[in-house]
PDB file of N, CA and C in Angstrom:
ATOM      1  N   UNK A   1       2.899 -22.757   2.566  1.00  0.00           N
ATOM      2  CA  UNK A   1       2.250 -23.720   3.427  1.00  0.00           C
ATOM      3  C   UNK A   1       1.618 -24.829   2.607  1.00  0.00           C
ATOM      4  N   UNK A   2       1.086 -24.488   1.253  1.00  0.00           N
ATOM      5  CA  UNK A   2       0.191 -25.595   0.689  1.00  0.00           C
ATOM      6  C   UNK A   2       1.404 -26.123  -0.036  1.00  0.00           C
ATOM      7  N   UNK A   3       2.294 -25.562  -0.520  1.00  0.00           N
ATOM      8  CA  UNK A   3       3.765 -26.897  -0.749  1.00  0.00           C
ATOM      9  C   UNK A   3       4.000 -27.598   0.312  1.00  0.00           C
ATOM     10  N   UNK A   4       4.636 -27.389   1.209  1.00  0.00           N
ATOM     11  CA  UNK A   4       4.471 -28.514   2.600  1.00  0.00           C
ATOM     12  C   UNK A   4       4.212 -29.381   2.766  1.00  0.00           C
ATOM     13  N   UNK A   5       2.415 -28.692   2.518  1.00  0.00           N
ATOM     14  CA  UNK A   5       1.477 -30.052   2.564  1.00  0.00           C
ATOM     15  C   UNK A   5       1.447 -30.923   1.637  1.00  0.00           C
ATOM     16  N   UNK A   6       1.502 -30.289   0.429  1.00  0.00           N
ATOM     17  CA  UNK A   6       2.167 -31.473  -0.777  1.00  0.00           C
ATOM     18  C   UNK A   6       2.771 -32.333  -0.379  1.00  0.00           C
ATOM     19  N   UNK A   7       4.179 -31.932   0.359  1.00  0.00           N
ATOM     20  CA  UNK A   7       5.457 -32.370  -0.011  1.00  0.00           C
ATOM     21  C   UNK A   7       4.917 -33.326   1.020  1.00  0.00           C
ATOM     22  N   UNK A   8       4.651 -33.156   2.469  1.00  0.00           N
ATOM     23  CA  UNK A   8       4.440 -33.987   3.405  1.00  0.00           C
ATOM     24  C   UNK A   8       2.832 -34.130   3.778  1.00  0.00           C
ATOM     25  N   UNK A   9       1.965 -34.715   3.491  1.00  0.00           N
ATOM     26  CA  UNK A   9       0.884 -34.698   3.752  1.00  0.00           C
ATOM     27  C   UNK A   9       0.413 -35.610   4.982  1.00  0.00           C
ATOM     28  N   UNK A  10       0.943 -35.885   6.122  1.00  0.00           N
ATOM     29  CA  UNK A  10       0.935 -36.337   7.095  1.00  0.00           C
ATOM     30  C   UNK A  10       1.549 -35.206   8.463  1.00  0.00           C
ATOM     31  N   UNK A  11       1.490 -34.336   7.867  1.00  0.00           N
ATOM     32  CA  UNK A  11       2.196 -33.067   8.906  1.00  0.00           C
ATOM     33  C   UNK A  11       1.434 -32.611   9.708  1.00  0.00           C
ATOM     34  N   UNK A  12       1.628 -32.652  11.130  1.00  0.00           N
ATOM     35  CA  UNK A  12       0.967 -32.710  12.127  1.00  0.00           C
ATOM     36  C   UNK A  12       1.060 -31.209  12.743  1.00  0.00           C
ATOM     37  N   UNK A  13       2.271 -30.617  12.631  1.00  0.00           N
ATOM     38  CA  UNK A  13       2.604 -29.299  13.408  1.00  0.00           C
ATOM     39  C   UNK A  13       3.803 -28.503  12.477  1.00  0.00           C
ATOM     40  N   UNK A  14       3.821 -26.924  12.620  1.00  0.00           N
ATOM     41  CA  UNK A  14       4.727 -26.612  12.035  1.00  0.00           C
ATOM     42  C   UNK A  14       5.318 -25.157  12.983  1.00  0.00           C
ATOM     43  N   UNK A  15       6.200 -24.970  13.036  1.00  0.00           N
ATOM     44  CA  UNK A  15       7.199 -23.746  13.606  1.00  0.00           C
ATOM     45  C   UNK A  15       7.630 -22.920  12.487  1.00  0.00           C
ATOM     46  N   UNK A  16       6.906 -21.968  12.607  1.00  0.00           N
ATOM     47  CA  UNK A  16       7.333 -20.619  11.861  1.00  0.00           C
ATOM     48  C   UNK A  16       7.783 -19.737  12.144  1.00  0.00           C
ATOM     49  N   UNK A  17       9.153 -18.925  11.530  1.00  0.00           N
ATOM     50  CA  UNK A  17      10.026 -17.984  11.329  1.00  0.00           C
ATOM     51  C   UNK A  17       9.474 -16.962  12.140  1.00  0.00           C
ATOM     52  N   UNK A  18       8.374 -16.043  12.273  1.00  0.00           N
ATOM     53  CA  UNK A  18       7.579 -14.892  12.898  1.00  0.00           C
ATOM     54  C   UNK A  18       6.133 -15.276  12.683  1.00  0.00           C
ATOM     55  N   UNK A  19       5.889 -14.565  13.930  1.00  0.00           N
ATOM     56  CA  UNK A  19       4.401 -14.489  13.890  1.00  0.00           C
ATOM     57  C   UNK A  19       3.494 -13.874  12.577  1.00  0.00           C
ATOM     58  N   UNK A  20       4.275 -13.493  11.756  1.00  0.00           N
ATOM     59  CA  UNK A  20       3.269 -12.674  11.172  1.00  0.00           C
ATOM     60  C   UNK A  20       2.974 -14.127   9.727  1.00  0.00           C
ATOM     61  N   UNK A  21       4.303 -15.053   9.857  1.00  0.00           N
ATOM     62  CA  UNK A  21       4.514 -15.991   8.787  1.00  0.00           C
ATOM     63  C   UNK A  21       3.329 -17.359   9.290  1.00  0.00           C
ATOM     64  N   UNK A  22       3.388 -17.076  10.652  1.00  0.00           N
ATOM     65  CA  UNK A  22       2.410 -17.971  11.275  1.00  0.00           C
ATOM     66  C   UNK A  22       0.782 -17.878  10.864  1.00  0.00           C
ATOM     67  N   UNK A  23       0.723 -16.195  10.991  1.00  0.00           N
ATOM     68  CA  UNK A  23      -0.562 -15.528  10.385  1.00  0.00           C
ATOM     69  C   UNK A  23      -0.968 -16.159   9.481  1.00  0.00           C
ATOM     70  N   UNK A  24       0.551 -16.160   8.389  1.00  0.00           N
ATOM     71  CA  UNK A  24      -0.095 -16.238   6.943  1.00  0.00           C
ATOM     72  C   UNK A  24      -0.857 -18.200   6.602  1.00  0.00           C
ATOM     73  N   UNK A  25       0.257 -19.072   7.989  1.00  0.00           N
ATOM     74  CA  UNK A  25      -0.216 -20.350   7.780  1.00  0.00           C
ATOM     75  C   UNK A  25      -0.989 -21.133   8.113  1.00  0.00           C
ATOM     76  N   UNK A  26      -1.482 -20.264   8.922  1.00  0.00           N
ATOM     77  CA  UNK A  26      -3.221 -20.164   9.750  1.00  0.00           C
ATOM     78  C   UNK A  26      -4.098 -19.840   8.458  1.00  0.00           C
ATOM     79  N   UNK A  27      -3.599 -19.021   7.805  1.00  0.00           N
ATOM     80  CA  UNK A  27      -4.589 -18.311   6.885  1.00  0.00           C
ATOM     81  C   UNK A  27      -4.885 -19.334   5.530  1.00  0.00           C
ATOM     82  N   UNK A  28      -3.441 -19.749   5.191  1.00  0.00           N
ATOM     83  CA  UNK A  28      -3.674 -20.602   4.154  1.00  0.00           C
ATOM     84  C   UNK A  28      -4.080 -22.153   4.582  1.00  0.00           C
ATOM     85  N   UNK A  29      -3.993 -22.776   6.081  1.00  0.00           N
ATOM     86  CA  UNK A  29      -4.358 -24.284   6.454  1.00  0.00           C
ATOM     87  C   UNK A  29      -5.928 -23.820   6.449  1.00  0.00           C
ATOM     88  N   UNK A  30      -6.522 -22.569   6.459  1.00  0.00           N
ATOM     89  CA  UNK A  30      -7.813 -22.749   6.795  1.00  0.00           C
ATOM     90  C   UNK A  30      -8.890 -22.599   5.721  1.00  0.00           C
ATOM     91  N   UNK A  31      -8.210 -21.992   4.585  1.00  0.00           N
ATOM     92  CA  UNK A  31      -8.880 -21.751   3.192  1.00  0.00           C
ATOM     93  C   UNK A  31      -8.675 -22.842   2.759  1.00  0.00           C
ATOM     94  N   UNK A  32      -7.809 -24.009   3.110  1.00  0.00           N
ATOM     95  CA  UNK A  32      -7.421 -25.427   2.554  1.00  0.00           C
ATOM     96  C   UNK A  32      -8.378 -26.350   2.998  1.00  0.00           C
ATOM     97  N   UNK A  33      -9.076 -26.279   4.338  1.00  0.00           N
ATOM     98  CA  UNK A  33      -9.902 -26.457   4.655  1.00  0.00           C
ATOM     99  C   UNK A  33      -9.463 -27.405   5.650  1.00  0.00           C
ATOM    100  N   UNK A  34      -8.525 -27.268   6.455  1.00  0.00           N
ATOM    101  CA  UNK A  34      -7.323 -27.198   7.561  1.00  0.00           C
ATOM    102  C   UNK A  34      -7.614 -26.957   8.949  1.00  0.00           C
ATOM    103  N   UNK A  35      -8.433 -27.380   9.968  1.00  0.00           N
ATOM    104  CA  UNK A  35      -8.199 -27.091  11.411  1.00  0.00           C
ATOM    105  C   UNK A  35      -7.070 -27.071  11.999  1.00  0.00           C
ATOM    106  N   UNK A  36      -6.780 -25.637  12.421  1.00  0.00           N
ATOM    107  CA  UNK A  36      -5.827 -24.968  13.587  1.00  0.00           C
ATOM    108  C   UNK A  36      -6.421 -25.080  15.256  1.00  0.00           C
ATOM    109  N   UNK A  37      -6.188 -26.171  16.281  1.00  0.00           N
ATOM    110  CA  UNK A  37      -5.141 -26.988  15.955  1.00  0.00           C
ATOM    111  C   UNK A  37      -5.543 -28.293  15.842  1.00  0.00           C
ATOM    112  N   UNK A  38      -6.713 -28.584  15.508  1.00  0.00           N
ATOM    113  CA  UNK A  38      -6.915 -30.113  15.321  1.00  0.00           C
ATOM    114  C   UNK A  38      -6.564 -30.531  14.446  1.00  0.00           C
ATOM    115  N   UNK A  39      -6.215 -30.433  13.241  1.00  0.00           N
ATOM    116  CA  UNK A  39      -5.134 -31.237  12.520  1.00  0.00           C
ATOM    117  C   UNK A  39      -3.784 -30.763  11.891  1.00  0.00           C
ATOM    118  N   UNK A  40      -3.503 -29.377  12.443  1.00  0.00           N
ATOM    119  CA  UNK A  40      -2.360 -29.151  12.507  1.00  0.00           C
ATOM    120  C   UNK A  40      -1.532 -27.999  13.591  1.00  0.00           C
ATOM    121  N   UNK A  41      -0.773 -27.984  14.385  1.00  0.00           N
ATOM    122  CA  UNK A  41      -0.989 -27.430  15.230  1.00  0.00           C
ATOM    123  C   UNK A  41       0.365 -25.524  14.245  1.00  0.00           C
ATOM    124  N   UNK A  42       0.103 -24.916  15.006  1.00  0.00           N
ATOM    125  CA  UNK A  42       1.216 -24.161  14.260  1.00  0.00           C
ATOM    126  C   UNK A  42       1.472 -23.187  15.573  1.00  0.00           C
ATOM    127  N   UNK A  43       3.297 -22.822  15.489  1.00  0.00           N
ATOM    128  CA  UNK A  43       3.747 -21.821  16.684  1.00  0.00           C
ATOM    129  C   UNK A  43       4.566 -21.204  15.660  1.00  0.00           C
ATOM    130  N   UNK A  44       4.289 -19.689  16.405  1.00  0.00           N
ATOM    131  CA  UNK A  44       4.981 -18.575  15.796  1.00  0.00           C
ATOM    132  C   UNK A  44       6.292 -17.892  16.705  1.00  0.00           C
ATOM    133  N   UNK A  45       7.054 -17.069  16.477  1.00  0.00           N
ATOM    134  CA  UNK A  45       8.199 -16.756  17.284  1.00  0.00           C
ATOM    135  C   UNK A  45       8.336 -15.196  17.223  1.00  0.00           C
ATOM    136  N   UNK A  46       8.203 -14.610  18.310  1.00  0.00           N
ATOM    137  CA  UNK A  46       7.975 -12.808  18.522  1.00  0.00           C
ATOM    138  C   UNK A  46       7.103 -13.130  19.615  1.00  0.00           C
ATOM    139  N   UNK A  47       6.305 -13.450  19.642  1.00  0.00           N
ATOM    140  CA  UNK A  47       4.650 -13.005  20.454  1.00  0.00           C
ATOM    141  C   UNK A  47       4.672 -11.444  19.584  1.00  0.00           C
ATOM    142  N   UNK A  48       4.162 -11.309  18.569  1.00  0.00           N
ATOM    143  CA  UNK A  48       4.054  -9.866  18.464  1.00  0.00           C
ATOM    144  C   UNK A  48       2.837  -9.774  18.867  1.00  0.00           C
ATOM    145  N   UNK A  49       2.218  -8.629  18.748  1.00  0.00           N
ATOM    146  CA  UNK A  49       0.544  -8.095  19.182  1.00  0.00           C
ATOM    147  C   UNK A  49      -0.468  -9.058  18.377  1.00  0.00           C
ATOM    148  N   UNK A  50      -0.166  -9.174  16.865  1.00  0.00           N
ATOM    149  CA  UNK A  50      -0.815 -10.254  16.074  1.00  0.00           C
ATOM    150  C   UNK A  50      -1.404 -11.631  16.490  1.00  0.00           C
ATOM    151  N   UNK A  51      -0.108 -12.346  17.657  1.00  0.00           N
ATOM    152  CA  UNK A  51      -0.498 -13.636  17.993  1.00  0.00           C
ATOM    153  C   UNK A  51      -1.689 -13.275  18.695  1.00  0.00           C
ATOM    154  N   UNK A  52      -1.883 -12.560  19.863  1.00  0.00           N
ATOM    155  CA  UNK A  52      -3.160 -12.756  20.534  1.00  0.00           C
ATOM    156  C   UNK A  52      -4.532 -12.705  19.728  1.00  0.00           C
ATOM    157  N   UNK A  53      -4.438 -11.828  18.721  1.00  0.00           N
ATOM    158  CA  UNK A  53      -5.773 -11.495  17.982  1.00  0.00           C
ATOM    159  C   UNK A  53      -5.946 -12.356  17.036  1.00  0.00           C
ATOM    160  N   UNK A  54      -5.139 -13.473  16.372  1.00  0.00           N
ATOM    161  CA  UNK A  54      -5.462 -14.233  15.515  1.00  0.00           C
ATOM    162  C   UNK A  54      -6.651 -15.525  16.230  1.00  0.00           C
ATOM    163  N   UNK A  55      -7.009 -16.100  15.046  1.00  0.00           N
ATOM    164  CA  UNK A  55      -8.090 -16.801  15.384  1.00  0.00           C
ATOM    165  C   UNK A  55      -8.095 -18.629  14.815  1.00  0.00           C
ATOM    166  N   UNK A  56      -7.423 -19.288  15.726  1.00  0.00           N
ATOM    167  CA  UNK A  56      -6.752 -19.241  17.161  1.00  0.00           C
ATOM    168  C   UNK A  56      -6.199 -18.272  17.409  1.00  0.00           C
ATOM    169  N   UNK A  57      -5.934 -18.489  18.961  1.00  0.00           N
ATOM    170  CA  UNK A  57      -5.130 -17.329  19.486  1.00  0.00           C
ATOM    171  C   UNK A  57      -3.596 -18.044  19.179  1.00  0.00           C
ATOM    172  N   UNK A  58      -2.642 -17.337  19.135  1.00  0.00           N
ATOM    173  CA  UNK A  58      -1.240 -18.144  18.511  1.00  0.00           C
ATOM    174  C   UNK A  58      -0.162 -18.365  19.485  1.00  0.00           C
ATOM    175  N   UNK A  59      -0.013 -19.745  19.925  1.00  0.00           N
ATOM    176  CA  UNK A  59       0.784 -20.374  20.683  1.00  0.00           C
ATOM    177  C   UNK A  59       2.361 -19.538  19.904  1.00  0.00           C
ATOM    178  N   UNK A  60       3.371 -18.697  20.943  1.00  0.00           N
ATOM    179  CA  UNK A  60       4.920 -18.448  20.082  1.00  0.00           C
ATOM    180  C   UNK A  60       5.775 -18.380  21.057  1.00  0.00           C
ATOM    181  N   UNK A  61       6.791 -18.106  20.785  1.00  0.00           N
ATOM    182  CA  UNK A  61       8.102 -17.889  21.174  1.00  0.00           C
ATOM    183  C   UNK A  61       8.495 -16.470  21.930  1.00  0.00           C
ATOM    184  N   UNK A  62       8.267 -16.163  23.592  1.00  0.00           N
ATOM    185  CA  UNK A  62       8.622 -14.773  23.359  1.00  0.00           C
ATOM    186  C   UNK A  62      10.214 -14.561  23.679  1.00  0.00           C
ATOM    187  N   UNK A  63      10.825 -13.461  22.985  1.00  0.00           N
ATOM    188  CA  UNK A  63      12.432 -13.651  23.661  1.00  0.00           C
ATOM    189  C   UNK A  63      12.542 -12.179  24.119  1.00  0.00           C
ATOM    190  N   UNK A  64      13.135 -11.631  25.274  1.00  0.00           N
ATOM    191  CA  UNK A  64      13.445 -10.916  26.363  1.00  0.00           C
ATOM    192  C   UNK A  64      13.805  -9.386  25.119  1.00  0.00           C
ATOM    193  N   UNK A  65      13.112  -9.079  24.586  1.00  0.00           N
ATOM    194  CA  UNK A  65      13.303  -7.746  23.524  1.00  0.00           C
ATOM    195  C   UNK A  65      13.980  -6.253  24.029  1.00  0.00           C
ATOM    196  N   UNK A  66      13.783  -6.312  25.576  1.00  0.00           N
ATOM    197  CA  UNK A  66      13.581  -5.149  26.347  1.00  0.00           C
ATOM    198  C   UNK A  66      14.733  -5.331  26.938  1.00  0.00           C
ATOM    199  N   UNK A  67      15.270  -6.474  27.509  1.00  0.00           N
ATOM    200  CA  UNK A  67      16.527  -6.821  28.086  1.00  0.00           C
ATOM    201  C   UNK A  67      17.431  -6.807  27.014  1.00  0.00           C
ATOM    202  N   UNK A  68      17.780  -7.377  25.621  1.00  0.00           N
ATOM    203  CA  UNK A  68      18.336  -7.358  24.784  1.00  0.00           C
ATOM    204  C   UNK A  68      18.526  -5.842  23.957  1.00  0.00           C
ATOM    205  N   UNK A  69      17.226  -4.941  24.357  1.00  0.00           N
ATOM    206  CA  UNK A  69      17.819  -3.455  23.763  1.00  0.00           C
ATOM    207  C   UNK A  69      18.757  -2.544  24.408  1.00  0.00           C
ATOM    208  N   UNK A  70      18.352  -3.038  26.081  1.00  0.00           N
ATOM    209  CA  UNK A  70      19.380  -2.251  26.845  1.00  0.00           C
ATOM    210  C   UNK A  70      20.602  -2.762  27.004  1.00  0.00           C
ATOM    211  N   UNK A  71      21.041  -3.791  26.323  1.00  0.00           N
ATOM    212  CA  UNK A  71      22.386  -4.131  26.802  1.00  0.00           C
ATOM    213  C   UNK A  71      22.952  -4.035  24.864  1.00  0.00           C
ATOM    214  N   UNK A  72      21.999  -3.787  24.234  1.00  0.00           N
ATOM    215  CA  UNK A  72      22.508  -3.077  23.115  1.00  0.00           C
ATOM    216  C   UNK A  72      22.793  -1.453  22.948  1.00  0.00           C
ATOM    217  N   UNK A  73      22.192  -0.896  23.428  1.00  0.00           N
ATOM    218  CA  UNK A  73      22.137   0.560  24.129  1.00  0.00           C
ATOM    219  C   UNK A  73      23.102   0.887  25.076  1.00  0.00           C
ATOM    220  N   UNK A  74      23.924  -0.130  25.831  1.00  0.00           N
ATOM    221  CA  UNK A  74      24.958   0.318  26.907  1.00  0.00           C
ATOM    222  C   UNK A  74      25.979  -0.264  25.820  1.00  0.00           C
ATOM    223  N   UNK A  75      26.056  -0.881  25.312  1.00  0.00           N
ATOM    224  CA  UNK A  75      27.362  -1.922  23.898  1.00  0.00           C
ATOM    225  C   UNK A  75      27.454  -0.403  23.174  1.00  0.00           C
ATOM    226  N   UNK A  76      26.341   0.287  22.889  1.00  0.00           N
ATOM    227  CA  UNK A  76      26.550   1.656  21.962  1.00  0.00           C
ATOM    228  C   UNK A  76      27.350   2.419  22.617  1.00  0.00           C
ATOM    229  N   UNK A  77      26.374   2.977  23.618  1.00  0.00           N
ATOM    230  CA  UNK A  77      27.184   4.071  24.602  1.00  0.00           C
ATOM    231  C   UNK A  77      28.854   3.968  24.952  1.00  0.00           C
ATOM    232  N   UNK A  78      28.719   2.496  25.294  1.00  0.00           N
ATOM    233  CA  UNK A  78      30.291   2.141  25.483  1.00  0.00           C
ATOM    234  C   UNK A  78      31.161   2.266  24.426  1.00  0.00           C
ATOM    235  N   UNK A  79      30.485   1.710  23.137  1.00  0.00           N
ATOM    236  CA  UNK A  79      31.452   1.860  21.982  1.00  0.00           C
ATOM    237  C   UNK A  79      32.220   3.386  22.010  1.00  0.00           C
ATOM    238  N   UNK A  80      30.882   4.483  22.014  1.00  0.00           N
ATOM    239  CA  UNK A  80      30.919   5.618  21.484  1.00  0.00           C
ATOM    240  C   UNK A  80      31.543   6.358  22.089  1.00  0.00           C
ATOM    241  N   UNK A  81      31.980   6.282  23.251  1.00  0.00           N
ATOM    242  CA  UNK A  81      33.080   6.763  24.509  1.00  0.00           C
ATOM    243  C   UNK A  81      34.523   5.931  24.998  1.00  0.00           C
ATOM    244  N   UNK A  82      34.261   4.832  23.986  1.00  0.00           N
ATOM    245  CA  UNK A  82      35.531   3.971  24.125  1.00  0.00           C
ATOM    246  C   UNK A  82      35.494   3.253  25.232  1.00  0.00           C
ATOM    247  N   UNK A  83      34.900   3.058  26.324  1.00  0.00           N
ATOM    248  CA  UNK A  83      34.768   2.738  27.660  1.00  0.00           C
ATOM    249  C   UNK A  83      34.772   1.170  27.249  1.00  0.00           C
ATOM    250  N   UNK A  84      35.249   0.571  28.317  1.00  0.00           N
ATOM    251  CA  UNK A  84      35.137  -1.205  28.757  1.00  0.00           C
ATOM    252  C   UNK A  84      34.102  -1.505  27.985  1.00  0.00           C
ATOM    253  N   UNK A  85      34.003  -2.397  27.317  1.00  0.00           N
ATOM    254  CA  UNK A  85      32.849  -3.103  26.962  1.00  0.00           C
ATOM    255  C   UNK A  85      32.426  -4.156  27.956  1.00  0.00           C
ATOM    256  N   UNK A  86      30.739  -3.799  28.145  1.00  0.00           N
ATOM    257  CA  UNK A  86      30.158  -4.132  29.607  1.00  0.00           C
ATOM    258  C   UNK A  86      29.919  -5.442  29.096  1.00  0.00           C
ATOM    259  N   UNK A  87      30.130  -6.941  29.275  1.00  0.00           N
ATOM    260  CA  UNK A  87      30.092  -8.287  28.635  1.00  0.00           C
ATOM    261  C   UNK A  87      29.339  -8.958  29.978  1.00  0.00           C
ATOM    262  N   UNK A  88      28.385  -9.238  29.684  1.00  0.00           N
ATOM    263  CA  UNK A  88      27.575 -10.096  30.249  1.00  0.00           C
ATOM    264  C   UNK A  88      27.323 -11.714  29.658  1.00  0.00           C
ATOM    265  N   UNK A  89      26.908 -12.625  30.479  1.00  0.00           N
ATOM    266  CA  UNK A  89      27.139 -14.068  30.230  1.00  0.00           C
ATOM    267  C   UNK A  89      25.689 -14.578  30.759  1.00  0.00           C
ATOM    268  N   UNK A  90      25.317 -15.771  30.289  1.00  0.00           N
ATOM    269  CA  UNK A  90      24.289 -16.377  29.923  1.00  0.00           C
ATOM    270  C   UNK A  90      23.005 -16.484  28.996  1.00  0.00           C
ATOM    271  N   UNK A  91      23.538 -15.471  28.167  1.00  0.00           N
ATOM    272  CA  UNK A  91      22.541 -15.378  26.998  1.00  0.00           C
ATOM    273  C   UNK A  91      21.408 -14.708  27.560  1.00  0.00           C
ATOM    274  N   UNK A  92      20.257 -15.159  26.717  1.00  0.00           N
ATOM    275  CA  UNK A  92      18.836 -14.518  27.317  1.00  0.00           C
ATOM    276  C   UNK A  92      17.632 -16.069  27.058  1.00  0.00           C
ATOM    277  N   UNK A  93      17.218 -15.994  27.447  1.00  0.00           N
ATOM    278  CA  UNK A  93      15.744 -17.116  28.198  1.00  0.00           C
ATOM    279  C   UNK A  93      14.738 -17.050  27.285  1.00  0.00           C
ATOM    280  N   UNK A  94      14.600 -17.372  26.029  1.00  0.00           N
ATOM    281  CA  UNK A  94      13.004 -17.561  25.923  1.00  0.00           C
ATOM    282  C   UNK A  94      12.101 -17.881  26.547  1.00  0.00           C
ATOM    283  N   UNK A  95      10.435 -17.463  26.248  1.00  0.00           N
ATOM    284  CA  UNK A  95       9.817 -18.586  26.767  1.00  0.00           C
ATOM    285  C   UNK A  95       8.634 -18.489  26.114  1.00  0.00           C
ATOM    286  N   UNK A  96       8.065 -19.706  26.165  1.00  0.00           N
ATOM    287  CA  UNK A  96       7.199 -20.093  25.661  1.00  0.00           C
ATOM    288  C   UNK A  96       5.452 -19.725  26.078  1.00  0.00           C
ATOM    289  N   UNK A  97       4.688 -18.802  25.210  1.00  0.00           N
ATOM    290  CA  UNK A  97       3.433 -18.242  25.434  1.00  0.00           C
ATOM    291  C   UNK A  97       2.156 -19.055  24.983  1.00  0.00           C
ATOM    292  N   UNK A  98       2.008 -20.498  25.604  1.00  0.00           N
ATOM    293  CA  UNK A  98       0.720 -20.708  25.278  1.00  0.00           C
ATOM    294  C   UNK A  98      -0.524 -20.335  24.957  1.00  0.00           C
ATOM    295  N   UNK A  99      -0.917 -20.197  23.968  1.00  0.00           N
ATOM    296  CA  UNK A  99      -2.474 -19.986  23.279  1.00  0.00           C
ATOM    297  C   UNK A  99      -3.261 -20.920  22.810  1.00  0.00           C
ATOM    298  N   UNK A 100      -3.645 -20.627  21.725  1.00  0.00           N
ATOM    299  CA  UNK A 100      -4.747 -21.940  21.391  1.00  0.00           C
ATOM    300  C   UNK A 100      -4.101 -22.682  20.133  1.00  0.00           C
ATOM    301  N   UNK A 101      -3.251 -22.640  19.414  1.00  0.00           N
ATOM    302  CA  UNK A 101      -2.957 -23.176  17.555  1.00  0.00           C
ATOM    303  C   UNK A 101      -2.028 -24.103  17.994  1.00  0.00           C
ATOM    304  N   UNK A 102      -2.117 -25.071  19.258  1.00  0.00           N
ATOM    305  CA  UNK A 102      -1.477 -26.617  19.291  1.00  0.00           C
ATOM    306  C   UNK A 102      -2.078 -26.958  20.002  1.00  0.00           C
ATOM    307  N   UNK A 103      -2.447 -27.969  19.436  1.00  0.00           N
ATOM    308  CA  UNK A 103      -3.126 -29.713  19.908  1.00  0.00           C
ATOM    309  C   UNK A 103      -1.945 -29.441  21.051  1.00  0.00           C
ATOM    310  N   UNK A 104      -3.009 -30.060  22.478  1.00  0.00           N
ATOM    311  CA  UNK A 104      -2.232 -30.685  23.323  1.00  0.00           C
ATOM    312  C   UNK A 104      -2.402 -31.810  23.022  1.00  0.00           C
ATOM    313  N   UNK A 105      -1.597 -32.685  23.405  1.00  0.00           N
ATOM    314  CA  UNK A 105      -1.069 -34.279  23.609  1.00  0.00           C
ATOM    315  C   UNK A 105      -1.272 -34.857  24.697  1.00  0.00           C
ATOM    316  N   UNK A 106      -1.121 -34.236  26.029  1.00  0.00           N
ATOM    317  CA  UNK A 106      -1.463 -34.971  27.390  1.00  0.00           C
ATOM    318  C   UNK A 106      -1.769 -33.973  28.281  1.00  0.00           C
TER     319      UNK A 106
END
């Protein structure tokens, strides 16, 4: 995070890999002496349990974990019995869990 800021020192917001990487850039914008989100906003991707308890609370990404195990779990079963493979269409839906670590804008 403090390369970043090197590199770009006008950086307003950043999107991180997992929540837990988000943790760590909360952790290092604020020992930098860095307001989360007034001068930089940061979103993480999981919603794991972490985002709520961090301080901000952590604006992330949640994606459908529970829907995506069971249709990995019937892809198994099917494999493992040879049966049709059950193919479903439209992907899966993120969505987005507002908290507190972004500046709103309007």
């Amino acid at each position: 995070m403090v390369a970043l800021l090197d590199a770009h020192p006008t950086l307003t917001a950043v999107c991180c890999y997992n929540d837990n990487m988000a943790a760590g850039a909360i952790t290092a914008l604020t020992d930098n002496g860095y307001k989360v989100p007034e001068d930089i906003s940061v979103i993480g991707f999981d919603d794991s349990l972490i985002a709520q308890y961090l301080h901000p609370k952590l604006t992330t990404v949640r994606y459908p974990i529970g829907e995506m195990a069971v249709q990995a779990a019937e892809l198994a079963l099917a494999l493992t019995k040879s049966d049709e493979i059950p193919i479903k269409s439209g992907g899966y839906t993120p969505s987005l869990i507002l908290r507190d670590s972004i500046k709103r804008l309007f």
